[in-house]
Protein backbone atom coordinates (compact mmCIF):
# COMPACT_ATOMS: atom_id res chain seq x y z
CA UNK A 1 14.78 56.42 36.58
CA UNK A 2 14.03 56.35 40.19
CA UNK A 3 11.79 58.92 40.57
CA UNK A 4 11.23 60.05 44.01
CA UNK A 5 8.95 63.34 45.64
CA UNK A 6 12.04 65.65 44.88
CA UNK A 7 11.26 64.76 41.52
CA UNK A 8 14.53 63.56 40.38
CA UNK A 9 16.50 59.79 40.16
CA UNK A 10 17.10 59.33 43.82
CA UNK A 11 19.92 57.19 43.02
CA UNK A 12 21.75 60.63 43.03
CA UNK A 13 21.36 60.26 47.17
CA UNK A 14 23.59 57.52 47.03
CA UNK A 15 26.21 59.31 45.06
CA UNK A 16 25.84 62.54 47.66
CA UNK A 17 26.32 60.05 51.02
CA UNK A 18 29.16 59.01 49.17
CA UNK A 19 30.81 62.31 48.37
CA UNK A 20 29.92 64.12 50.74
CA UNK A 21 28.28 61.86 53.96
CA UNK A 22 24.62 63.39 52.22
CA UNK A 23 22.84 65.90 51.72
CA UNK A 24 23.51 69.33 53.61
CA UNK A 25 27.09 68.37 54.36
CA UNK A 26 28.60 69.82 51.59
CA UNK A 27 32.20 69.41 50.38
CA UNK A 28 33.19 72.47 50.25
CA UNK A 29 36.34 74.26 48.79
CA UNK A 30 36.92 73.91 44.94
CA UNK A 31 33.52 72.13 45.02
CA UNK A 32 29.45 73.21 45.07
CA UNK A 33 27.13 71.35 46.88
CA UNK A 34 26.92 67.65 48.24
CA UNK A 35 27.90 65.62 44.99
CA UNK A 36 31.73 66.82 44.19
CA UNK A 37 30.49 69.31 41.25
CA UNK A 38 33.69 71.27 40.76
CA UNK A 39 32.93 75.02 41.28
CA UNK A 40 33.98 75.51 37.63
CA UNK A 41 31.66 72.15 36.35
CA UNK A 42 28.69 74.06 38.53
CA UNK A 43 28.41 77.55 36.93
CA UNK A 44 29.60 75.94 33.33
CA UNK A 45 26.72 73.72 33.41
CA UNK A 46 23.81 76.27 34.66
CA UNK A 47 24.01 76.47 38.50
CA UNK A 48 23.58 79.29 40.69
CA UNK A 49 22.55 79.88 44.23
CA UNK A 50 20.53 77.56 44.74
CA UNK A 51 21.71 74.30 45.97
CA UNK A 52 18.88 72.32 46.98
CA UNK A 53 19.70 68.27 46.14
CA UNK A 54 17.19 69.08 43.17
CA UNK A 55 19.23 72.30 41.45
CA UNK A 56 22.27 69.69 42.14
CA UNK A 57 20.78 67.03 40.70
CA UNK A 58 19.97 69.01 37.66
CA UNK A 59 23.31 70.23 37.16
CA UNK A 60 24.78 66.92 37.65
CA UNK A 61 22.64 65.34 34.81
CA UNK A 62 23.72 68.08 32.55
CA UNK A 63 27.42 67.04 32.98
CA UNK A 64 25.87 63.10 33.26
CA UNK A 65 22.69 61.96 32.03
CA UNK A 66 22.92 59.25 34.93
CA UNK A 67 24.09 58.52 38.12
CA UNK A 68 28.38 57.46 38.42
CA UNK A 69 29.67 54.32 39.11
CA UNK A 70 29.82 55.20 43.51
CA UNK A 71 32.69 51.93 44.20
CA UNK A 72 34.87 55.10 44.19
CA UNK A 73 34.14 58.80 44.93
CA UNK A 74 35.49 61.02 42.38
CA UNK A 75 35.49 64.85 41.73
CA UNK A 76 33.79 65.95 38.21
């Protein structure tokens, strides 16, 4: 993993510029956060208010252990 001061695989920046133009955008909607966690996805894997790029990421690698494919944003 690419382990960066956040403490988590910064490859996950890469996936939020992609869904959502980065980090503290947000995409809003049906969706949590800056990476295209599905509202549903969010609180069924453990999040909760906070949304920090670190609670995200931690959600996100509870759904997937690593970072998606990013040729082609995709809701999950």
């Amino acid at each position: 993993a690419v382990q960066g001061s956040g403490g988590y695989d910064h490859r996950w920046d890469v996936v939020a510029v992609c869904e959502s133009g980065g980090w503290g955008h947000g995409t809003g909607g049906k969706y949590v956060g800056d990476l295209g966690i599905t509202t549903t996805n969010w609180y069924a894997y453990g999040g909760g208010s906070d949304t920090s790029p670190a609670a995200q990421v931690a959600v996100a690698e509870r759904i997937q252990s690593y970072p998606p494919d990013q040729h082609g944003c995709g809701s999950w």
